[in-house]
C-alpha atoms as a PDB file:
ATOM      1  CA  UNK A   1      74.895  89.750  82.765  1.00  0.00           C
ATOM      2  CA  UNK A   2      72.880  86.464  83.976  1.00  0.00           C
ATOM      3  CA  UNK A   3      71.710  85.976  87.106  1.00  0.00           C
ATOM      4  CA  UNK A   4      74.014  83.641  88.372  1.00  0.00           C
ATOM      5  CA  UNK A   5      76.537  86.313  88.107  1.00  0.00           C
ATOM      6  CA  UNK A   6      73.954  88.715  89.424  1.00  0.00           C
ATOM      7  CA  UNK A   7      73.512  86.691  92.447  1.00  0.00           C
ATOM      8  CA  UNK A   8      77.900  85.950  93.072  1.00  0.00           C
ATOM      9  CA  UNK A   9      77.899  90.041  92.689  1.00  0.00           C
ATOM     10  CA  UNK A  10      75.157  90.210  95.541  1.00  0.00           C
ATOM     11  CA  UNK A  11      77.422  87.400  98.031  1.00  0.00           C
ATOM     12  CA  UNK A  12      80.454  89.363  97.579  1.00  0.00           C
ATOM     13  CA  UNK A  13      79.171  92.190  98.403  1.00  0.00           C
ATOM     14  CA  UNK A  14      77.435  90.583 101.533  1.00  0.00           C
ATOM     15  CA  UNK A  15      80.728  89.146 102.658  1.00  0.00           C
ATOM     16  CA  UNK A  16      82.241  92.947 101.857  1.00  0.00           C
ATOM     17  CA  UNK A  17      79.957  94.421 104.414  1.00  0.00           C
ATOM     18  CA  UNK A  18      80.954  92.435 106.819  1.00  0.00           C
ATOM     19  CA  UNK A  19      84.768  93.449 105.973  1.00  0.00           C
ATOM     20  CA  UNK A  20      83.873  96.856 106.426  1.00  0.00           C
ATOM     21  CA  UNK A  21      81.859  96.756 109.453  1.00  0.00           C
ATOM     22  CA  UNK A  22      85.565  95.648 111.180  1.00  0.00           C
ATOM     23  CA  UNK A  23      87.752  97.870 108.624  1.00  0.00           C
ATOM     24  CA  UNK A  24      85.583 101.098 107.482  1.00  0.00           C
ATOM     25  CA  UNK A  25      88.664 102.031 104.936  1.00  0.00           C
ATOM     26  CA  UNK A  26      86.917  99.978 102.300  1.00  0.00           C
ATOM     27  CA  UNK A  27      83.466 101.297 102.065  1.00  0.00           C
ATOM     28  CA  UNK A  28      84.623 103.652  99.091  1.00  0.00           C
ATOM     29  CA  UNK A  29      84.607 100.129  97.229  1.00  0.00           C
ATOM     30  CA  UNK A  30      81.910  99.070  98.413  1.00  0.00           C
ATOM     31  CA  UNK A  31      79.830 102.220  97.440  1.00  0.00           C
ATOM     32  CA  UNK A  32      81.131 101.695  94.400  1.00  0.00           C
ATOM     33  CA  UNK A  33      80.062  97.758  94.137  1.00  0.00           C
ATOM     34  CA  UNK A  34      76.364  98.562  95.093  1.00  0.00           C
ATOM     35  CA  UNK A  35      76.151 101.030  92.942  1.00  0.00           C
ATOM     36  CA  UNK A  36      77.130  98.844  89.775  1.00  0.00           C
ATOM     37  CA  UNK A  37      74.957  95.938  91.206  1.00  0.00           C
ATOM     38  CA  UNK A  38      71.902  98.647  91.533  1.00  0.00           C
ATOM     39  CA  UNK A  39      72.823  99.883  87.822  1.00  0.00           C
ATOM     40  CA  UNK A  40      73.060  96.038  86.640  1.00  0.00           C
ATOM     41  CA  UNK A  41      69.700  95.077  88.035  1.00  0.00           C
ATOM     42  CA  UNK A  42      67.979  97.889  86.413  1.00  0.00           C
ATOM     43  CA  UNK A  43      69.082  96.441  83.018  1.00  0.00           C
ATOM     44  CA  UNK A  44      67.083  93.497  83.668  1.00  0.00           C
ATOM     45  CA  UNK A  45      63.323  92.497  83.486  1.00  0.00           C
ATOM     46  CA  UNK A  46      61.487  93.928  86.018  1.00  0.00           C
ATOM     47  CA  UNK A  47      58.794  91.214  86.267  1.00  0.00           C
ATOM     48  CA  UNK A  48      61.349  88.862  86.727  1.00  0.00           C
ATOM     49  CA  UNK A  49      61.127  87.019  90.443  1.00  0.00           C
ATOM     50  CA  UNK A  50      64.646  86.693  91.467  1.00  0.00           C
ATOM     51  CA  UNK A  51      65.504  90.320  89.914  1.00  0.00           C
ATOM     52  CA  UNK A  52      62.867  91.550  92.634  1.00  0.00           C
ATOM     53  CA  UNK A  53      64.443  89.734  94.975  1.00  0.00           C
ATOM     54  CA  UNK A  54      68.158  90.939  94.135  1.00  0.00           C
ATOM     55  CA  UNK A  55      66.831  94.560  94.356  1.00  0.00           C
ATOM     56  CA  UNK A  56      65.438  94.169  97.597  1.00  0.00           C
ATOM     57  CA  UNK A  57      68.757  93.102  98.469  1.00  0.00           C
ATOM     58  CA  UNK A  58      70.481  95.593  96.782  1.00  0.00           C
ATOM     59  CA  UNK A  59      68.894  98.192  98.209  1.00  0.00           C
ATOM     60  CA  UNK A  60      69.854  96.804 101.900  1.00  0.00           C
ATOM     61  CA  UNK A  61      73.070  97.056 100.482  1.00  0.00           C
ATOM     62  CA  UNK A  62      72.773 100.080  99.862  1.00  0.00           C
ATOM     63  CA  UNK A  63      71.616 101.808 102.344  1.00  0.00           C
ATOM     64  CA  UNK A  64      73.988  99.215 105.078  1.00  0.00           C
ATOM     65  CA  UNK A  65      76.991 101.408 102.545  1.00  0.00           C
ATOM     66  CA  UNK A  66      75.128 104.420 103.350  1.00  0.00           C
ATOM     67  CA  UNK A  67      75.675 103.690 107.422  1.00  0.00           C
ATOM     68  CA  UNK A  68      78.849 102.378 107.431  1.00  0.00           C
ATOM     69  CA  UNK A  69      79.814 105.923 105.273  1.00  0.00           C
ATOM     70  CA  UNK A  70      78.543 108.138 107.853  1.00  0.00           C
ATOM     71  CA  UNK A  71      80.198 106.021 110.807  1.00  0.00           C
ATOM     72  CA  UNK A  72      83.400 106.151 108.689  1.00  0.00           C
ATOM     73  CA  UNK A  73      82.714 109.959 108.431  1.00  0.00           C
ATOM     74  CA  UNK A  74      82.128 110.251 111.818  1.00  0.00           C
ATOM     75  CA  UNK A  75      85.120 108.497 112.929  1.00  0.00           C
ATOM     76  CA  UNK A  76      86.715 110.784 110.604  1.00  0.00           C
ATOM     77  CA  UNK A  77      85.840 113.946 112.057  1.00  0.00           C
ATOM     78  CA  UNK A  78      86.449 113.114 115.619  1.00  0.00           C
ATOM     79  CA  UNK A  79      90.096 112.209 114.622  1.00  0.00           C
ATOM     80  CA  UNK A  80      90.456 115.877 112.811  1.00  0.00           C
ATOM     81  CA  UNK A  81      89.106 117.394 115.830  1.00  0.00           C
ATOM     82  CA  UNK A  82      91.132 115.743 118.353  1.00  0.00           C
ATOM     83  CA  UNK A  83      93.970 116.244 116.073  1.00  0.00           C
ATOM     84  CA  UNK A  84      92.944 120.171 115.866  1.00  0.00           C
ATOM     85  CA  UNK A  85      92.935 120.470 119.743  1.00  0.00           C
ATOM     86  CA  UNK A  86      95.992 118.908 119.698  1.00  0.00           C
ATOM     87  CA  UNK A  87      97.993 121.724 117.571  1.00  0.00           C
ATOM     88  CA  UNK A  88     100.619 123.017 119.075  1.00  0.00           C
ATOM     89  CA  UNK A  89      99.956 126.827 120.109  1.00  0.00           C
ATOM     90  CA  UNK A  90     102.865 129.364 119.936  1.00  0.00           C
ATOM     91  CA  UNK A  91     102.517 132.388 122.794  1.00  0.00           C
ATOM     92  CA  UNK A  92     104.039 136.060 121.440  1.00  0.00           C
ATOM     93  CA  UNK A  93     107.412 136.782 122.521  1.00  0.00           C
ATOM     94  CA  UNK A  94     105.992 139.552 124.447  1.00  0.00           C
ATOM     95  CA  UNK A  95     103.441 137.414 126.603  1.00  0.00           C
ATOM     96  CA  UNK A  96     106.846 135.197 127.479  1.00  0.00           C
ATOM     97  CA  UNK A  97     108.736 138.226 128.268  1.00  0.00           C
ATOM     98  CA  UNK A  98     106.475 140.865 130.229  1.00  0.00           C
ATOM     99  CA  UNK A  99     105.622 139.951 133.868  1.00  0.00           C
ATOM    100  CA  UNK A 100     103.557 143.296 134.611  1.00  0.00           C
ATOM    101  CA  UNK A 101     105.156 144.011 137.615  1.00  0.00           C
ATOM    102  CA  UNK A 102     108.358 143.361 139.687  1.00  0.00           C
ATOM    103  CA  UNK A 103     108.792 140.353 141.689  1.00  0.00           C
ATOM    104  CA  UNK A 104     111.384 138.724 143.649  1.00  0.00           C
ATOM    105  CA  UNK A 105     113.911 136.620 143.001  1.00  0.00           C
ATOM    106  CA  UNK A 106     112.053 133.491 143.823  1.00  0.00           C
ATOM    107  CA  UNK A 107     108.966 134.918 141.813  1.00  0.00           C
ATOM    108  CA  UNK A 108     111.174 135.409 139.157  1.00  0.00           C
ATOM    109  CA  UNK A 109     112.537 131.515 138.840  1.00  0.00           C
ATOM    110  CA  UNK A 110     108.890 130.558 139.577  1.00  0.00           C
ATOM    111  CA  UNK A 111     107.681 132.278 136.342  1.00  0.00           C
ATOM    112  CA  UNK A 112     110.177 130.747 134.558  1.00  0.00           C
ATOM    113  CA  UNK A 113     109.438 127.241 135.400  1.00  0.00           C
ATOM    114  CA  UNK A 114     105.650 128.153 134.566  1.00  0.00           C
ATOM    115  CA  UNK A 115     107.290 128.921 131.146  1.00  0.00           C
ATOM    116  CA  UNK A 116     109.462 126.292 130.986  1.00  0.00           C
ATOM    117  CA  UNK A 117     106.571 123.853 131.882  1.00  0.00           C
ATOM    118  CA  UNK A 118     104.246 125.390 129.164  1.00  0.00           C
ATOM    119  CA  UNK A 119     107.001 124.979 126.587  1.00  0.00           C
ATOM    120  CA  UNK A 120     107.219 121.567 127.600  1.00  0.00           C
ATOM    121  CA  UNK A 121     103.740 120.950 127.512  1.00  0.00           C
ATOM    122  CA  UNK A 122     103.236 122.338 124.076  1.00  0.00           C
ATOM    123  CA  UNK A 123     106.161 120.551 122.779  1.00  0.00           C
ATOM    124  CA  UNK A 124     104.475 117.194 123.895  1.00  0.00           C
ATOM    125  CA  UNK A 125     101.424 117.923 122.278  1.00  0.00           C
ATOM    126  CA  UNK A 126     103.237 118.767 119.159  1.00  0.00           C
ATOM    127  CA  UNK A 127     104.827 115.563 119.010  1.00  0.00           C
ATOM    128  CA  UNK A 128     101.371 113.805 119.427  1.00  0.00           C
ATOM    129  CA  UNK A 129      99.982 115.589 117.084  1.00  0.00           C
ATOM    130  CA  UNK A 130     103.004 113.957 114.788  1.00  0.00           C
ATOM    131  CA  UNK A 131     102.742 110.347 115.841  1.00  0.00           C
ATOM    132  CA  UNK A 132      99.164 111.174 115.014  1.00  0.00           C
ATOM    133  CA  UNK A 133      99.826 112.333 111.410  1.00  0.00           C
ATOM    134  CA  UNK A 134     102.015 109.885 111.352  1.00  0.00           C
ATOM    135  CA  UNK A 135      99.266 107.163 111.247  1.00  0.00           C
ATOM    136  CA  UNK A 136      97.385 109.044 108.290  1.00  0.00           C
ATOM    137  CA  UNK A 137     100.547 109.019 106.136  1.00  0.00           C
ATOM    138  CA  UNK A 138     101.243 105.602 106.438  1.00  0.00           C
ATOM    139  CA  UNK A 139      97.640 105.051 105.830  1.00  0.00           C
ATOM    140  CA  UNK A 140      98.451 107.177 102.766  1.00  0.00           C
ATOM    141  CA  UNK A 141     101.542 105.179 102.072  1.00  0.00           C
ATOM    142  CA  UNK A 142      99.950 101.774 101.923  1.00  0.00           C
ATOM    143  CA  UNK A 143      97.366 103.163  99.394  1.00  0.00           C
ATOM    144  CA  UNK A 144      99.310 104.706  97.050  1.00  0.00           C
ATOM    145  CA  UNK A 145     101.931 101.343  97.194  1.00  0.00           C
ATOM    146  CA  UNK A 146      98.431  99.012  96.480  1.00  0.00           C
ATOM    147  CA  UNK A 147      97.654 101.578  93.194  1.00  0.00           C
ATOM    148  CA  UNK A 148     101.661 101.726  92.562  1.00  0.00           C
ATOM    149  CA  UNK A 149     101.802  97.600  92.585  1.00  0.00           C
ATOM    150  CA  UNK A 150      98.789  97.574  90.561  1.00  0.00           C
ATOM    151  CA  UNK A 151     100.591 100.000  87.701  1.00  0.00           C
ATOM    152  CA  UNK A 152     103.501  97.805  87.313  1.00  0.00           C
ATOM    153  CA  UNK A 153     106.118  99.790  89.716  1.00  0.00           C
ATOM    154  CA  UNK A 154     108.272  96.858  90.952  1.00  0.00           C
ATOM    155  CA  UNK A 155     109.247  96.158  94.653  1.00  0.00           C
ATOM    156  CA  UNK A 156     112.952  97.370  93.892  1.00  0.00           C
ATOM    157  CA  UNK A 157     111.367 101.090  93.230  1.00  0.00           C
ATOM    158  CA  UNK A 158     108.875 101.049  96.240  1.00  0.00           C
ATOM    159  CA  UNK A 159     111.630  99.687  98.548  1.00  0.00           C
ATOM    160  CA  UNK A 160     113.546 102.849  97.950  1.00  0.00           C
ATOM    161  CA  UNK A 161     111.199 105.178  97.701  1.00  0.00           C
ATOM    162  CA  UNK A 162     110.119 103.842 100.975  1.00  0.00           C
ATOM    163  CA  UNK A 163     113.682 104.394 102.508  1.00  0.00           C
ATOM    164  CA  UNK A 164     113.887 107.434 101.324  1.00  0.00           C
ATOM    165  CA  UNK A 165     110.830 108.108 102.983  1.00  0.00           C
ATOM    166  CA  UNK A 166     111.990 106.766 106.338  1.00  0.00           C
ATOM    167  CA  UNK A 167     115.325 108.588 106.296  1.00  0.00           C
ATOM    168  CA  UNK A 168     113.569 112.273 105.422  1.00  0.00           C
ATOM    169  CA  UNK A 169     110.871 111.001 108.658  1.00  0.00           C
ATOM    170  CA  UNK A 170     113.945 109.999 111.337  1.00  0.00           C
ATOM    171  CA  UNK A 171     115.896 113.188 110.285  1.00  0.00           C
ATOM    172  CA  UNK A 172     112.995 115.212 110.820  1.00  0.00           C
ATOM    173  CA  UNK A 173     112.269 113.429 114.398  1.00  0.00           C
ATOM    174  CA  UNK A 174     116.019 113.959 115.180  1.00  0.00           C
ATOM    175  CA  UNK A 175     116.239 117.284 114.556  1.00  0.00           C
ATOM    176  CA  UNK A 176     112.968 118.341 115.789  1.00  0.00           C
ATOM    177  CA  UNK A 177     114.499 116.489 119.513  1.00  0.00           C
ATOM    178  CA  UNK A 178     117.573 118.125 118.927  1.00  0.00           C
ATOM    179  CA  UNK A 179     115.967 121.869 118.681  1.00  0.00           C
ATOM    180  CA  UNK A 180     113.664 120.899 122.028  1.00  0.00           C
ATOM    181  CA  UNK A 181     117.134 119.930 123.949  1.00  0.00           C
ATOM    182  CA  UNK A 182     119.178 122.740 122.402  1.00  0.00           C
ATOM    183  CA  UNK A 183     116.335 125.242 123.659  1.00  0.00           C
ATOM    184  CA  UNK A 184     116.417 123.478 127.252  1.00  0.00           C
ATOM    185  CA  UNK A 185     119.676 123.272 127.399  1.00  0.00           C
ATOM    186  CA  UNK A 186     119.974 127.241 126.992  1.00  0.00           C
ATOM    187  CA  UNK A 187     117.027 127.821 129.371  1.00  0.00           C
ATOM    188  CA  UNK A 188     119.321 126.471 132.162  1.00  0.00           C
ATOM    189  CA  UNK A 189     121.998 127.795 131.238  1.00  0.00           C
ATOM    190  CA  UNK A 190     120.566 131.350 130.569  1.00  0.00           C
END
């Protein structure tokens, strides 16, 4: 490879750091591109000027991939651990059932609004935690469409796989509602 092309790899990679310092999904690429620069320049002669000068650069590069990584990592893991506290936590039938002692009537409908509350609470969390996942699969869904594109799969396919997609997401969403109202709806009643 000349130089020239040496030196267009080097700018494109400059003007990809600066797309990753705003969007940190691409620094897999990126990686990547350094990497095959770094493996390029140690082809060439050694005693060569501008070759020193490209692996200075390329070894900014690198380790500018090597920061962005472990911010992207970073980011990474304080979305799985919010989305861990997040979780949804079930209580044993028993804990909802047993009040330890007898109370009063009003004691009674007070420890079932405690309940009712918790179940409430819980159910909101669990349907944060969804919209939540829901970001990573659409992340998901946007990558595998680029790679599907890129094999030939034609809009016509990816249209319907992606309304297939949507109707399995709203049915799940409306009957996921429906169990939280039907379960409310009995509490009151019951």
């Amino acid at each position: 490879m000349s130089l020239g092309e040496l030196k267009i790899m080097a700018n494109e990679i400059e003007n990809e750091i600066e797309l990753c310092n705003k969007d940190l999904k691409k620094v897999g690429s990126l990686v990547i591109k350094t990497q095959s620069l770094m493996n390029l320049l140690a082809k060439e002669d050694p005693s060569d000027k501008e070759v020193k000068v490209l692996k200075i650069k390329a070894s900014s590069f690198q380790s500018k991939a090597r920061e962005l990584s472990e911010r992207r990592s970073k980011e990474k893991q304080e979305l799985e651990n919010e989305l861990m506290d997040s979780k949804i936590r079930t209580k044993k039938i028993t804990e909802m059932s047993d009040f330890g002692s007898e109370m009063g009537q009003s004691g009674f409908f007070a420890a079932q609004s405690s309940k009712l509350d918790d179940f409430i609470s819980t159910s909101m969390d669990s349907l944060e935690s969804l919209r939540r996942q829901s970001v990573y699969i659409d992340r998901i869904n946007e990558t595998l469409r680029r790679g599907a594109f890129r094999l030939g799969v034609s809009n016509e396919t990816l249209s319907r796989i992606e309304s297939r997609f949507a109707g399995d997401k709203s049915l799940f969403i409306i009957l996921l509602i429906g169990i939280v109202a039907l379960v409310l709806i009995l509490r009151f009643i019951l």
